[in-house]
N, C-alpha and C. Protein backbone atom coordinates (compact mmCIF):
# COMPACT_ATOMS: atom_id res chain seq x y z
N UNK A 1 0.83 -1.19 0.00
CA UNK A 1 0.00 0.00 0.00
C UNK A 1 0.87 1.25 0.00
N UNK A 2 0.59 2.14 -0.54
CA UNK A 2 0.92 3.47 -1.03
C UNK A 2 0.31 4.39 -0.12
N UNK A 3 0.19 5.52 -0.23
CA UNK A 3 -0.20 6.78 0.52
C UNK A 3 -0.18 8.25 -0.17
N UNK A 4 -0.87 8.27 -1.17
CA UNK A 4 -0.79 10.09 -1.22
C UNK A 4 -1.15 10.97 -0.13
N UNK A 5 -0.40 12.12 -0.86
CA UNK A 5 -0.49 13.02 0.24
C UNK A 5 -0.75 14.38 -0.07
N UNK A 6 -2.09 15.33 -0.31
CA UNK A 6 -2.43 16.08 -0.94
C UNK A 6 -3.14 17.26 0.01
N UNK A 7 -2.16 18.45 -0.45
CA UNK A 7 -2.40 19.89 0.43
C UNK A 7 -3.26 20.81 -0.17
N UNK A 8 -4.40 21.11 0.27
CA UNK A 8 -5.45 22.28 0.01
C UNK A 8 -5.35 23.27 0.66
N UNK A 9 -4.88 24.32 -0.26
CA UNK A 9 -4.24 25.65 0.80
C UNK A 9 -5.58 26.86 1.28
N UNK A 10 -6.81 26.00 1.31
CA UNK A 10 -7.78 26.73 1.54
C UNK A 10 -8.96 25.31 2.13
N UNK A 11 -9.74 25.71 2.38
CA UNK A 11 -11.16 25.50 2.70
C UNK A 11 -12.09 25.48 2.00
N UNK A 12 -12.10 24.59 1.05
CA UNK A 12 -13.26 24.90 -0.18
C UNK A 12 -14.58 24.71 0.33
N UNK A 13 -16.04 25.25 -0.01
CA UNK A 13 -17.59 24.48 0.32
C UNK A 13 -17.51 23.35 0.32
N UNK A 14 -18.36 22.68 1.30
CA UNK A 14 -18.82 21.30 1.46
C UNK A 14 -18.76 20.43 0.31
N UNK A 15 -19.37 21.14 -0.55
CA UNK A 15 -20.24 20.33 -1.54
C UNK A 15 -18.47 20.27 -3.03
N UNK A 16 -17.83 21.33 -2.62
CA UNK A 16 -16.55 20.53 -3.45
C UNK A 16 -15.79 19.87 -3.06
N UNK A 17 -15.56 19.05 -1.45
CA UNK A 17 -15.53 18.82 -1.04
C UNK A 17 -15.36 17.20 -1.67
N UNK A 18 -16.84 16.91 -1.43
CA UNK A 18 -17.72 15.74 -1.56
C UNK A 18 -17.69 15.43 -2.76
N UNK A 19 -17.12 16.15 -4.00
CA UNK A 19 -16.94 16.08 -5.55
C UNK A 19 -15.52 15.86 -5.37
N UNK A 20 -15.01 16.11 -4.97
CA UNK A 20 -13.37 15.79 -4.99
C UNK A 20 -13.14 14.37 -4.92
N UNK A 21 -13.42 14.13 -3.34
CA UNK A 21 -14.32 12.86 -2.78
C UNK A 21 -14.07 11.79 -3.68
N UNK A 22 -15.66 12.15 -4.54
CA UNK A 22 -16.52 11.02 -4.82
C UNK A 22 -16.37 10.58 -6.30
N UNK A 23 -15.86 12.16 -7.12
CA UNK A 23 -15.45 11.87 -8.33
C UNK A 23 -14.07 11.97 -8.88
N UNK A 24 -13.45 13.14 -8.37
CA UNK A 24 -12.34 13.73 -8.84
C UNK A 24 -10.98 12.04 -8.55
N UNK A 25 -11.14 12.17 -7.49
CA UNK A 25 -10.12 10.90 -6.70
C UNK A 25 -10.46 9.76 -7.40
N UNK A 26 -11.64 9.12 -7.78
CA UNK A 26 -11.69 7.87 -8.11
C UNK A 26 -11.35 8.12 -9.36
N UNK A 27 -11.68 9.01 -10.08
CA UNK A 27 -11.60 9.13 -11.85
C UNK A 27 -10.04 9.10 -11.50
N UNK A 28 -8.99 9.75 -11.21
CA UNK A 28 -7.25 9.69 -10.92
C UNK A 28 -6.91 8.74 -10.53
N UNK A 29 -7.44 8.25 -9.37
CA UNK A 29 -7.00 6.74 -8.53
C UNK A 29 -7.02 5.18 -9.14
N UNK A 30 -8.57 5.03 -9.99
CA UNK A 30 -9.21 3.94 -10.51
C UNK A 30 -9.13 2.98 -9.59
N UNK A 31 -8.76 1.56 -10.13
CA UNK A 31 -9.61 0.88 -9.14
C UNK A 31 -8.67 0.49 -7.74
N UNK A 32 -7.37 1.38 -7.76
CA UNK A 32 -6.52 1.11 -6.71
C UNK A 32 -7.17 2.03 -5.57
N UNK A 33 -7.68 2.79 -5.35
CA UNK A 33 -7.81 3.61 -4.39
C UNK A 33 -8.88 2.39 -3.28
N UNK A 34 -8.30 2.60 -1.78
CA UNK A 34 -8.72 1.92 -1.07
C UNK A 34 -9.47 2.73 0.26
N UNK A 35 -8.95 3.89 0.33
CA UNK A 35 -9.46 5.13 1.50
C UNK A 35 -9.55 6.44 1.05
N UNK A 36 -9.96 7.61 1.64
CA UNK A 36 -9.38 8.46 1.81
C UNK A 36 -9.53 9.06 2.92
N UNK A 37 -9.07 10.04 3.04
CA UNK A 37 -9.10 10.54 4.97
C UNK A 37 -8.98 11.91 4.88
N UNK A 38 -10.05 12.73 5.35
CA UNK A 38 -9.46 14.34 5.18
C UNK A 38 -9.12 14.95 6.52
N UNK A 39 -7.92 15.53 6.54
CA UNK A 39 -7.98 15.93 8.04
C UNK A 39 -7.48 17.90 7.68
N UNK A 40 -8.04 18.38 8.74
CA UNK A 40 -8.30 19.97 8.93
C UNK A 40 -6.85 20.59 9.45
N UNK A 41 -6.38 21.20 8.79
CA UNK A 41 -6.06 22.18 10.18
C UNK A 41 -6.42 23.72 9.98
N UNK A 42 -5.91 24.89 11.04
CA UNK A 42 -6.10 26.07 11.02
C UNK A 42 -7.23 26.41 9.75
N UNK A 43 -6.25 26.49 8.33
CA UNK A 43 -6.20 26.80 7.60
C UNK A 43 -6.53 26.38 6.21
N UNK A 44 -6.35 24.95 6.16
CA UNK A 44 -5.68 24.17 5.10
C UNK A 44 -6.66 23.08 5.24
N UNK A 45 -6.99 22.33 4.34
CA UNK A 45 -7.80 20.78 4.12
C UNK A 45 -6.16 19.82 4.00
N UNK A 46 -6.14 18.45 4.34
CA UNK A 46 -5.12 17.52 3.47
C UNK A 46 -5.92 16.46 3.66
N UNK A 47 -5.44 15.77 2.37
CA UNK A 47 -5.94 14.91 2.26
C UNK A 47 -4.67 13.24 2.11
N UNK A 48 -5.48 12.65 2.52
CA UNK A 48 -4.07 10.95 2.40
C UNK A 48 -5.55 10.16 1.93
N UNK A 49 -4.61 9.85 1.05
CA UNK A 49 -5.32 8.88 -0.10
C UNK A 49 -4.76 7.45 -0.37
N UNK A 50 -4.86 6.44 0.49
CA UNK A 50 -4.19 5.35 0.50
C UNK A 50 -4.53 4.42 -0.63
N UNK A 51 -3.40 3.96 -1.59
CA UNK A 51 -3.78 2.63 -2.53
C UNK A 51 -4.18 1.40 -2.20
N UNK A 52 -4.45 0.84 -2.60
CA UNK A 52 -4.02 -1.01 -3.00
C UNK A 52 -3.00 -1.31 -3.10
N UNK A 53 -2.81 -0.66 -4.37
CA UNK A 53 -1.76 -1.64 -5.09
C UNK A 53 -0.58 -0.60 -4.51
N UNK A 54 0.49 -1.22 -4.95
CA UNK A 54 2.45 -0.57 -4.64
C UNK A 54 2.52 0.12 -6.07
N UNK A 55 2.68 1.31 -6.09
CA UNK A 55 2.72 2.40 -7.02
C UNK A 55 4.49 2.81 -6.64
N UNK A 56 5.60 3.13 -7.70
CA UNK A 56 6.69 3.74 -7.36
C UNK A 56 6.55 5.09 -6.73
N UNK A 57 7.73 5.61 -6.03
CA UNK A 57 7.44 7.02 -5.87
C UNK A 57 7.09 8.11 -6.72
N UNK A 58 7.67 7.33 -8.04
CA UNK A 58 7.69 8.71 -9.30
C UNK A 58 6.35 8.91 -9.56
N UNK A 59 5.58 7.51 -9.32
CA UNK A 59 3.99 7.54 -9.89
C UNK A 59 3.21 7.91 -8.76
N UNK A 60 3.69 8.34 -7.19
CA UNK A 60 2.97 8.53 -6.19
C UNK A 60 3.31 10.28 -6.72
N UNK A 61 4.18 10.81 -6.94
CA UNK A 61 4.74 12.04 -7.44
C UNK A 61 3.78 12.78 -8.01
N UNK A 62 3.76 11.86 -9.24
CA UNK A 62 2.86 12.30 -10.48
C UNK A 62 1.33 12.24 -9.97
N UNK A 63 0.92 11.62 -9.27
CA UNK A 63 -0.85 11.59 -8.74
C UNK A 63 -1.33 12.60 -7.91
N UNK A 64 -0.20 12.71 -7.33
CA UNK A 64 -0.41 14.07 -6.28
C UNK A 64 -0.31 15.32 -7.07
N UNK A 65 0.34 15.31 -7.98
CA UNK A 65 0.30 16.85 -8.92
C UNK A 65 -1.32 16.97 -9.75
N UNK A 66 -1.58 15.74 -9.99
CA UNK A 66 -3.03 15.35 -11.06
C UNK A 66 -3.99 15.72 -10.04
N UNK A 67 -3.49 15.35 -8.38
CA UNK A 67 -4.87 15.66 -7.72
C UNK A 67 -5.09 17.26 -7.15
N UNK A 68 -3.91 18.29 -7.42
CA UNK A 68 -4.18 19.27 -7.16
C UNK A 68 -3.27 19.70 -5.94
N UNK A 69 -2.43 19.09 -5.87
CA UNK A 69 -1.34 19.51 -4.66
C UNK A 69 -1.08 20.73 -4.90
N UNK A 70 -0.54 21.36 -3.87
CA UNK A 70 0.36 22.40 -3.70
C UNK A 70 1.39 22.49 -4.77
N UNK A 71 1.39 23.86 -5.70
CA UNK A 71 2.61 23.69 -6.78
C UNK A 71 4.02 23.64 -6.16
N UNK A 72 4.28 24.31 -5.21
CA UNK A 72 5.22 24.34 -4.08
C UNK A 72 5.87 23.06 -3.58
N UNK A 73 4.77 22.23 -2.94
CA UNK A 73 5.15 21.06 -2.48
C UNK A 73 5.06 20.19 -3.51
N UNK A 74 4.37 20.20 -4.47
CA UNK A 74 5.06 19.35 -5.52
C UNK A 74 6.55 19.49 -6.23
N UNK A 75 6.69 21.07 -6.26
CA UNK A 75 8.46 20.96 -6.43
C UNK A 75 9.50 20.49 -5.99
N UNK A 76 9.09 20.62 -4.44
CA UNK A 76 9.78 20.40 -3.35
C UNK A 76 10.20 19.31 -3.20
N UNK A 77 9.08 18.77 -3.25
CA UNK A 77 8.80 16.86 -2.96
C UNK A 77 9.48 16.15 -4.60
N UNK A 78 9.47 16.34 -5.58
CA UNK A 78 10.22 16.40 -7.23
C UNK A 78 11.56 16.70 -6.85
N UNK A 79 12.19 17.48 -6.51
CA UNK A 79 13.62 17.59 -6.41
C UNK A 79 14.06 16.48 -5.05
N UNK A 80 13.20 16.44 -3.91
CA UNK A 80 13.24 15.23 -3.05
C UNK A 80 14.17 13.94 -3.88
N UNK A 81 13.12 13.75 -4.76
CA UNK A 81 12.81 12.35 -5.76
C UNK A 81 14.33 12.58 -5.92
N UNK A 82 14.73 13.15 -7.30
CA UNK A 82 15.53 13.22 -8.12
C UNK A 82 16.65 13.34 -7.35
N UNK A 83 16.53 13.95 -6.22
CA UNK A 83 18.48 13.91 -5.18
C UNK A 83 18.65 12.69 -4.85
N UNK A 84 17.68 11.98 -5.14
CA UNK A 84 17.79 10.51 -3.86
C UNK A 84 16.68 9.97 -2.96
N UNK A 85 16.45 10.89 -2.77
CA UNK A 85 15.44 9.84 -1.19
C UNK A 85 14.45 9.69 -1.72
N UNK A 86 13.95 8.33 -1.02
CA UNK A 86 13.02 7.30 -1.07
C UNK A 86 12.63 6.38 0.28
N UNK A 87 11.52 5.41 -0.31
CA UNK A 87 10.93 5.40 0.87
C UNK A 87 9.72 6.07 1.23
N UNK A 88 9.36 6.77 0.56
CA UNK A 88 8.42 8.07 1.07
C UNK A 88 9.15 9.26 2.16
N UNK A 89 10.38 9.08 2.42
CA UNK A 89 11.21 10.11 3.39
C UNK A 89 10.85 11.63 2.33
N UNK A 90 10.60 11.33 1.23
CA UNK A 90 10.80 12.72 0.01
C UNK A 90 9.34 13.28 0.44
N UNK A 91 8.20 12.84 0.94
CA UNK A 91 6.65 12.89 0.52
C UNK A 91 6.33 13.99 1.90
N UNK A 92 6.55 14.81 2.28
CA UNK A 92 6.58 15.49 3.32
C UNK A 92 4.83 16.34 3.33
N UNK A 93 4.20 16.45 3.72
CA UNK A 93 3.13 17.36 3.54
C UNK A 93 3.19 18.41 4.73
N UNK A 94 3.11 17.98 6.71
CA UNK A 94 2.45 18.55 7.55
C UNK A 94 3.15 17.32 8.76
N UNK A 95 2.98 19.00 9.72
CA UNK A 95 3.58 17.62 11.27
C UNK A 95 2.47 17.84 11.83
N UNK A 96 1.75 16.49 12.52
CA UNK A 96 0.89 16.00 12.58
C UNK A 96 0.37 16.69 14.06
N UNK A 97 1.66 17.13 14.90
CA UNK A 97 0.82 17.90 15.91
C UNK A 97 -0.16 19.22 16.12
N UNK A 98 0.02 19.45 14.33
CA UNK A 98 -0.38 20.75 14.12
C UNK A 98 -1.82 20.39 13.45
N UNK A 99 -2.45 19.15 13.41
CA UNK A 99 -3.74 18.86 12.69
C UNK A 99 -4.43 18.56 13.81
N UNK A 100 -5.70 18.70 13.45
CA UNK A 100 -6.82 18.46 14.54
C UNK A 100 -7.15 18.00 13.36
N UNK A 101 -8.05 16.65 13.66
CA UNK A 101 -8.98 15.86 12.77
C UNK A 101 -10.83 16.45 13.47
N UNK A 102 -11.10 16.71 12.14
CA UNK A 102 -12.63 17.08 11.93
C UNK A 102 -13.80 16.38 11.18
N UNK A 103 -14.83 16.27 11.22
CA UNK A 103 -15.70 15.66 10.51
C UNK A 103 -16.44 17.17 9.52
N UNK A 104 -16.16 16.76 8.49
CA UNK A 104 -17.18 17.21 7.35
C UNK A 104 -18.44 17.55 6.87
């Protein structure tokens, strides 16, 4: 299993929300997608989008740019790749003491 990891630098309405959800993710994911999980903080939505199947990093890379990541942290996390690290050590989004999990 895999893990995307996808930063919303805002708070969108409910209801895009629930389209992201229900269509956007599965139409990108297909039939590997096994969860998703949205958690809040301050400011920001993220989202972790766990696979099925074992996807490389380059292709965990590339899904997270398709799903709307941060252009920032997709650079960031791209030059990660390309110096070396792996593992997911490159996939950085958020430290976790700083999220409060919310319901939708």
């Amino acid at each position: 299993m895999k893990t995307l990891k996808i930063d919303c630098d805002w708070v969108p309405p409910k209801g895009y929300v629930e389209e992201y959800v229900n269509r956007v993710i599965p139409l990108v994911c297909g039939d590997g997608l096994k969860k998703v999980r949205i958690l809040r903080s301050k400011r920001n939505l993220h989202f972790e989008i766990t696979l099925n199947n074992h996807v490389d990093d380059d292709t965990i890379c590339k899904l997270q740019f398709l799903l709307g990541d941060d252009r920032n942290r997709c650079k960031m996390n791209y030059q990660r790749l390309i110096a070396g690290m792996t593992n997911g050590e490159w996939n950085k989004l958020f430290v976790w003491s700083q999220v409060r999990r919310r319901k939708l």
